[in-house]
C-alpha atoms as a PDB file:
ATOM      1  CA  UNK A   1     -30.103  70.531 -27.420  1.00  0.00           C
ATOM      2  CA  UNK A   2     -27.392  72.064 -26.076  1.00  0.00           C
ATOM      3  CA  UNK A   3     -25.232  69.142 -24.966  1.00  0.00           C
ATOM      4  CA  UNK A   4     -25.860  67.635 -28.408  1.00  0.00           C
ATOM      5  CA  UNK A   5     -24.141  70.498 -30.465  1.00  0.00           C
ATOM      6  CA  UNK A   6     -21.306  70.659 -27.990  1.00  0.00           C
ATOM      7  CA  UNK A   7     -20.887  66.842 -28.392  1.00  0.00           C
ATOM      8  CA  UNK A   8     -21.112  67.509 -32.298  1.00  0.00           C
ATOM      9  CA  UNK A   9     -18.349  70.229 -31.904  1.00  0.00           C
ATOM     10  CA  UNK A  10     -16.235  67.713 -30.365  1.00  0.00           C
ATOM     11  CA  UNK A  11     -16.375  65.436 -32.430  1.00  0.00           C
ATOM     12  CA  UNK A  12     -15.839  67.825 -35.779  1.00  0.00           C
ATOM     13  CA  UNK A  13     -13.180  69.334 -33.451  1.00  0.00           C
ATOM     14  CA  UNK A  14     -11.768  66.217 -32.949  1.00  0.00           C
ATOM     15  CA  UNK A  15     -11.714  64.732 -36.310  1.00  0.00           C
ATOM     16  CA  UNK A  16     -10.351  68.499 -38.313  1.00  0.00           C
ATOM     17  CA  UNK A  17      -7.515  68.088 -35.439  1.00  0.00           C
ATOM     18  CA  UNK A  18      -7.311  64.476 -36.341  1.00  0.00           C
ATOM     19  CA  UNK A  19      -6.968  65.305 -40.457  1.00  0.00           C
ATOM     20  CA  UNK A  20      -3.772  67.715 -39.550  1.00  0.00           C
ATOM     21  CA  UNK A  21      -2.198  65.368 -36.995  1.00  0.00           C
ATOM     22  CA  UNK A  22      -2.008  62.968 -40.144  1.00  0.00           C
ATOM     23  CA  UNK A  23      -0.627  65.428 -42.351  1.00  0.00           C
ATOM     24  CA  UNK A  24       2.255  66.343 -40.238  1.00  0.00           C
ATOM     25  CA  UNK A  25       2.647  62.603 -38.617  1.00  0.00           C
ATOM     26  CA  UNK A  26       2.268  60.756 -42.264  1.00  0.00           C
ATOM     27  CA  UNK A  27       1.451  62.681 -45.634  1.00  0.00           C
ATOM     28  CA  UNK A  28       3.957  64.817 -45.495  1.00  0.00           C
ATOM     29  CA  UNK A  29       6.964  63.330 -44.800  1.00  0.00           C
ATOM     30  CA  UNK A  30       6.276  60.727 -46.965  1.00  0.00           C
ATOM     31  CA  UNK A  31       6.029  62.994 -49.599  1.00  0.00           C
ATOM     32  CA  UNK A  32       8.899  64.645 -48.271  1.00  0.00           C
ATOM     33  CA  UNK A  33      10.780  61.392 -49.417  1.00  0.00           C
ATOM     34  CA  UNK A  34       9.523  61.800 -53.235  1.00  0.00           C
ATOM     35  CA  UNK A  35      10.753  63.071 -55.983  1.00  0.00           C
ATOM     36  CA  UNK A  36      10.278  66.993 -56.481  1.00  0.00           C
ATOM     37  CA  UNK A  37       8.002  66.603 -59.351  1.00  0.00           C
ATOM     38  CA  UNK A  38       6.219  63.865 -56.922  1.00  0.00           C
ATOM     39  CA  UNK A  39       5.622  65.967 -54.283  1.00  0.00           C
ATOM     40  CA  UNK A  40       4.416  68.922 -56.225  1.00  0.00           C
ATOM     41  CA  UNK A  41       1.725  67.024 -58.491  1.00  0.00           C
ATOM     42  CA  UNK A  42       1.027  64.856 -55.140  1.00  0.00           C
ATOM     43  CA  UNK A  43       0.458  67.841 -53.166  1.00  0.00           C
ATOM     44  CA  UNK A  44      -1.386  69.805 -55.989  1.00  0.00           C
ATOM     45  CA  UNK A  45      -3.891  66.505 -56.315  1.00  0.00           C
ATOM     46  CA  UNK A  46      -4.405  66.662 -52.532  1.00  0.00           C
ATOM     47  CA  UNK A  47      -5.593  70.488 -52.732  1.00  0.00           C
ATOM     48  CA  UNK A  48      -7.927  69.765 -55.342  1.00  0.00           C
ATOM     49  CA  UNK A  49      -9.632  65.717 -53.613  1.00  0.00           C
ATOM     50  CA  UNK A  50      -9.857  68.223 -50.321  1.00  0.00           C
ATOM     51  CA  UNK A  51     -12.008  70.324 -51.087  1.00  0.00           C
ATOM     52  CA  UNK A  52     -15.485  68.531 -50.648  1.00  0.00           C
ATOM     53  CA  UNK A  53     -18.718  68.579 -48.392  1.00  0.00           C
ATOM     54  CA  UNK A  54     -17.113  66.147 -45.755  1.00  0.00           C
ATOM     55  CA  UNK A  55     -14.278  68.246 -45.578  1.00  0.00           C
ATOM     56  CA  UNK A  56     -15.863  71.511 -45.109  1.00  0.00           C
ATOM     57  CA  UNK A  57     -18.436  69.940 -42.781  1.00  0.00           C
ATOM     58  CA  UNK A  58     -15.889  69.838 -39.974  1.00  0.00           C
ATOM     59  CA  UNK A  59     -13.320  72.228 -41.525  1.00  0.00           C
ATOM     60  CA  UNK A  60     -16.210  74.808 -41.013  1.00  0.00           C
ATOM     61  CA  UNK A  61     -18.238  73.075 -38.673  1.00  0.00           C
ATOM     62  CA  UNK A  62     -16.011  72.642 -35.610  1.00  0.00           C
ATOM     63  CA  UNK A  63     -15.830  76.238 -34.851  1.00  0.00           C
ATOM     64  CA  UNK A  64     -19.254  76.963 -36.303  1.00  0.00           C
ATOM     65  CA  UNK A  65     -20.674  74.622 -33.617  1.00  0.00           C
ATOM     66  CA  UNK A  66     -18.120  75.611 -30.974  1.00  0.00           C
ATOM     67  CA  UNK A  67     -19.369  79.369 -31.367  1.00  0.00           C
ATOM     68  CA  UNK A  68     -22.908  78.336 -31.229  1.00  0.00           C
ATOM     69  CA  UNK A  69     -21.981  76.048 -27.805  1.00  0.00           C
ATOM     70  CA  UNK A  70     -20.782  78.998 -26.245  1.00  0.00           C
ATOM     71  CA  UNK A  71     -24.336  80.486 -26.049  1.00  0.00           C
ATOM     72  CA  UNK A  72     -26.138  77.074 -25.333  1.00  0.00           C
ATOM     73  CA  UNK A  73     -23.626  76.457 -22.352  1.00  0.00           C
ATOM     74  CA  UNK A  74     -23.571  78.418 -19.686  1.00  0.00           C
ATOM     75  CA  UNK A  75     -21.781  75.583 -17.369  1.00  0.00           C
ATOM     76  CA  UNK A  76     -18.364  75.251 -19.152  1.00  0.00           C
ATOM     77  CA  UNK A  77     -18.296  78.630 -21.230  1.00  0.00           C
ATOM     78  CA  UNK A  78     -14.923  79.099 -20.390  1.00  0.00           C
ATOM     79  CA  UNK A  79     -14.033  76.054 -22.008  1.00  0.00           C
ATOM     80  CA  UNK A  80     -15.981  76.144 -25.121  1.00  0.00           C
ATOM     81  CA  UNK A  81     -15.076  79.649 -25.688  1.00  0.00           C
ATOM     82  CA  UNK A  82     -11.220  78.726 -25.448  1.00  0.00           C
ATOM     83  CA  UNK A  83     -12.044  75.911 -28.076  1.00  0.00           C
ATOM     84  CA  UNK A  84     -13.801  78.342 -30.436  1.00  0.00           C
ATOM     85  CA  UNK A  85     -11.211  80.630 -30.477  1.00  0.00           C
ATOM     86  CA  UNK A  86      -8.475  78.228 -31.412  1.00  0.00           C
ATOM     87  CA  UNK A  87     -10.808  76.673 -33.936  1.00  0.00           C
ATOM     88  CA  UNK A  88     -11.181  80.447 -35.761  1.00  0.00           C
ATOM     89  CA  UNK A  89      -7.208  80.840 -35.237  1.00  0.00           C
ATOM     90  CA  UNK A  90      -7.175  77.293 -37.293  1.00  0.00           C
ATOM     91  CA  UNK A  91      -9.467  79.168 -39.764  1.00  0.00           C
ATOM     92  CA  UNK A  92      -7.348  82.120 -39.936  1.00  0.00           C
ATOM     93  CA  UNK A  93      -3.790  80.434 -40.404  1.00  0.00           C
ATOM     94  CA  UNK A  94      -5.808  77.938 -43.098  1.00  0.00           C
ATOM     95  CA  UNK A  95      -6.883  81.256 -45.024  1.00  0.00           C
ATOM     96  CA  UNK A  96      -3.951  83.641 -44.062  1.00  0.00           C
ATOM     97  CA  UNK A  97      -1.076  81.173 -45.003  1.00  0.00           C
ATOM     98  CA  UNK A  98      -2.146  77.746 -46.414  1.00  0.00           C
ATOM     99  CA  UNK A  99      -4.547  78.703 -49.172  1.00  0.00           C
ATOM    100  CA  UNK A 100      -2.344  81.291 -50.473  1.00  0.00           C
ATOM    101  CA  UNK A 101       0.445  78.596 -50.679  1.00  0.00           C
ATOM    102  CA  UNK A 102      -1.812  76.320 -51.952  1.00  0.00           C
ATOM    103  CA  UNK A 103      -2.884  78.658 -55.009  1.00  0.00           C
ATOM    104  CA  UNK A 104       0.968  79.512 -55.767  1.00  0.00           C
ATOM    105  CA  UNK A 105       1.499  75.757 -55.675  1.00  0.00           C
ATOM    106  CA  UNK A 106      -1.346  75.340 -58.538  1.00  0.00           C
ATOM    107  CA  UNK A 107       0.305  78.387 -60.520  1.00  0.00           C
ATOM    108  CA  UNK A 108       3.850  77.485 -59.956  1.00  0.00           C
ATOM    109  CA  UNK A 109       4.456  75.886 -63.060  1.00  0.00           C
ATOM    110  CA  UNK A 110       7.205  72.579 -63.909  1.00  0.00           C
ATOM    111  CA  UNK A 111      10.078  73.840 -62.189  1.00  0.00           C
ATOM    112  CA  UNK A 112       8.924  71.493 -59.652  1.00  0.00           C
ATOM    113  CA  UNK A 113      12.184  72.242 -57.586  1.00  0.00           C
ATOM    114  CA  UNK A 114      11.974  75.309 -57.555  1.00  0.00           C
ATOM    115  CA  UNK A 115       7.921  75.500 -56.953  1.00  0.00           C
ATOM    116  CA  UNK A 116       8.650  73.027 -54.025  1.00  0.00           C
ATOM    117  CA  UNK A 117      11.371  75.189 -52.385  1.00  0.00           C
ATOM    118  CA  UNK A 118       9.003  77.903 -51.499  1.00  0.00           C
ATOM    119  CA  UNK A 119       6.115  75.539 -50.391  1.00  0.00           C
ATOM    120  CA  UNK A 120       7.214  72.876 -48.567  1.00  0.00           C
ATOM    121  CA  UNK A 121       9.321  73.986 -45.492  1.00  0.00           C
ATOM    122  CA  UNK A 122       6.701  77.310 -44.984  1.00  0.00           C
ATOM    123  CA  UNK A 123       3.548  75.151 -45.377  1.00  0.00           C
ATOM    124  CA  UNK A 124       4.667  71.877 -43.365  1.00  0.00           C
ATOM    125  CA  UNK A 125       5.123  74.647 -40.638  1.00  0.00           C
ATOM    126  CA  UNK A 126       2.062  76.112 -41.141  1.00  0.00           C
ATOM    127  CA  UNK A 127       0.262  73.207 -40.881  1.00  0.00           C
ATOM    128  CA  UNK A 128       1.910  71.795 -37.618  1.00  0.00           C
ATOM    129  CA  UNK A 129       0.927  74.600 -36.045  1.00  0.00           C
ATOM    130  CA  UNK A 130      -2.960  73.632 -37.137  1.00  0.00           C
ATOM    131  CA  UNK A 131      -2.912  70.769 -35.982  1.00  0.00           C
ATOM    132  CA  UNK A 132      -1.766  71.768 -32.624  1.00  0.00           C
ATOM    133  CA  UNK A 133      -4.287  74.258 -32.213  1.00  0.00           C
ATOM    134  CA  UNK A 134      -7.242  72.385 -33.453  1.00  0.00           C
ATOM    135  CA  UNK A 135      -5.882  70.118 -30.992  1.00  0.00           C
ATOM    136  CA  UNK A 136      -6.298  72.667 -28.380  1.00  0.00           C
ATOM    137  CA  UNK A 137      -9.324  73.429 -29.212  1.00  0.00           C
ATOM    138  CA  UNK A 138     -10.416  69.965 -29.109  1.00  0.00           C
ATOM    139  CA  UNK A 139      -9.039  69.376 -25.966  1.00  0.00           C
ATOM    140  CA  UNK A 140     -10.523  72.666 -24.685  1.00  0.00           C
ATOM    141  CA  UNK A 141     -13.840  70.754 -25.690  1.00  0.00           C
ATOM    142  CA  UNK A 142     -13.183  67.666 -23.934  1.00  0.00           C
ATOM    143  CA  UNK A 143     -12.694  69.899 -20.968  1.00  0.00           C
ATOM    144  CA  UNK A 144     -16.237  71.439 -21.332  1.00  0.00           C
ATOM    145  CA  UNK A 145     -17.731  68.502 -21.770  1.00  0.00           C
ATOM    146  CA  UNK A 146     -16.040  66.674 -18.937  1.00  0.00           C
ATOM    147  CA  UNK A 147     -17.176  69.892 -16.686  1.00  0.00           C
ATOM    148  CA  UNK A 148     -20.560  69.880 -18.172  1.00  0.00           C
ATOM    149  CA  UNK A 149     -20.828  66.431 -16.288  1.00  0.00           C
ATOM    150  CA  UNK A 150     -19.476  67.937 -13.454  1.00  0.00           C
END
């Protein structure tokens, strides 16, 4: 049981890491090359097609499983632990930046250049920085797993 929900945290892991590393590698900047009433509506549609039970199943279940691995595997704890705590800090910068420009982005209004100036540089930051630590964390995952075959 154990080495099955550490194998389903890496994969969630991997495929959360996976949605940002697209974001920052391809959505954005070809929004980026759009039209400021584009790239508001564009990114406004995203927030809204997001949010849905795939999505949340490995938004939420990466570090969900990752903090339930860390009891089940006493081998590479050091590793899974490491992974679960960059998947929360994912969580955290999602919730303590993201969202909050997300919901401005909704209530901005038509003055889609201005409503774009204050999203798009802070956010596309934001999120680079998600991807690279739910890459960590996936990595950190690998590691255990790796270990756990010793």
């Amino acid at each position: 049981m154990s080495t099955v929900v550490l194998v389903a945290a890496l994969v969630t892991a991997g495929l959360i890491a996976g949605l940002f590393y697209a974001y920052a590698c391809s959505v954005l900047p070809g929004l980026a090359r759009a039209d400021d009433r584009t790239f508001v509506e564009g990114m406004r549609g995203i927030n809204v097609a997001i949010i849905n039970p795939v999505f949340m199943a490995t938004f939420l279940g990466a570090p969900l499983l990752a903090g339930v691995a860390v009891f089940l595997n006493p081998g590479p704890r050091p590793w899974v632990i490491a992974g679960f705590v960059f998947l929360v800090a994912m969580i955290v910068i999602t919730g303590a930046v993201n969202i909050p420009l997300n919901n401005a982005l909704d209530k901005g209004g038509d003055d889609y250049a201005a409503v774009r100036a204050r999203f798009e540089t802070v956010w596309v930051r934001w999120n680079v920085l998600r991807a690279l630590v739910s890459t960590a964390g996936f990595g950190c995952l690998v590691a255990a797993v790796l270990t756990r075959r010793g």
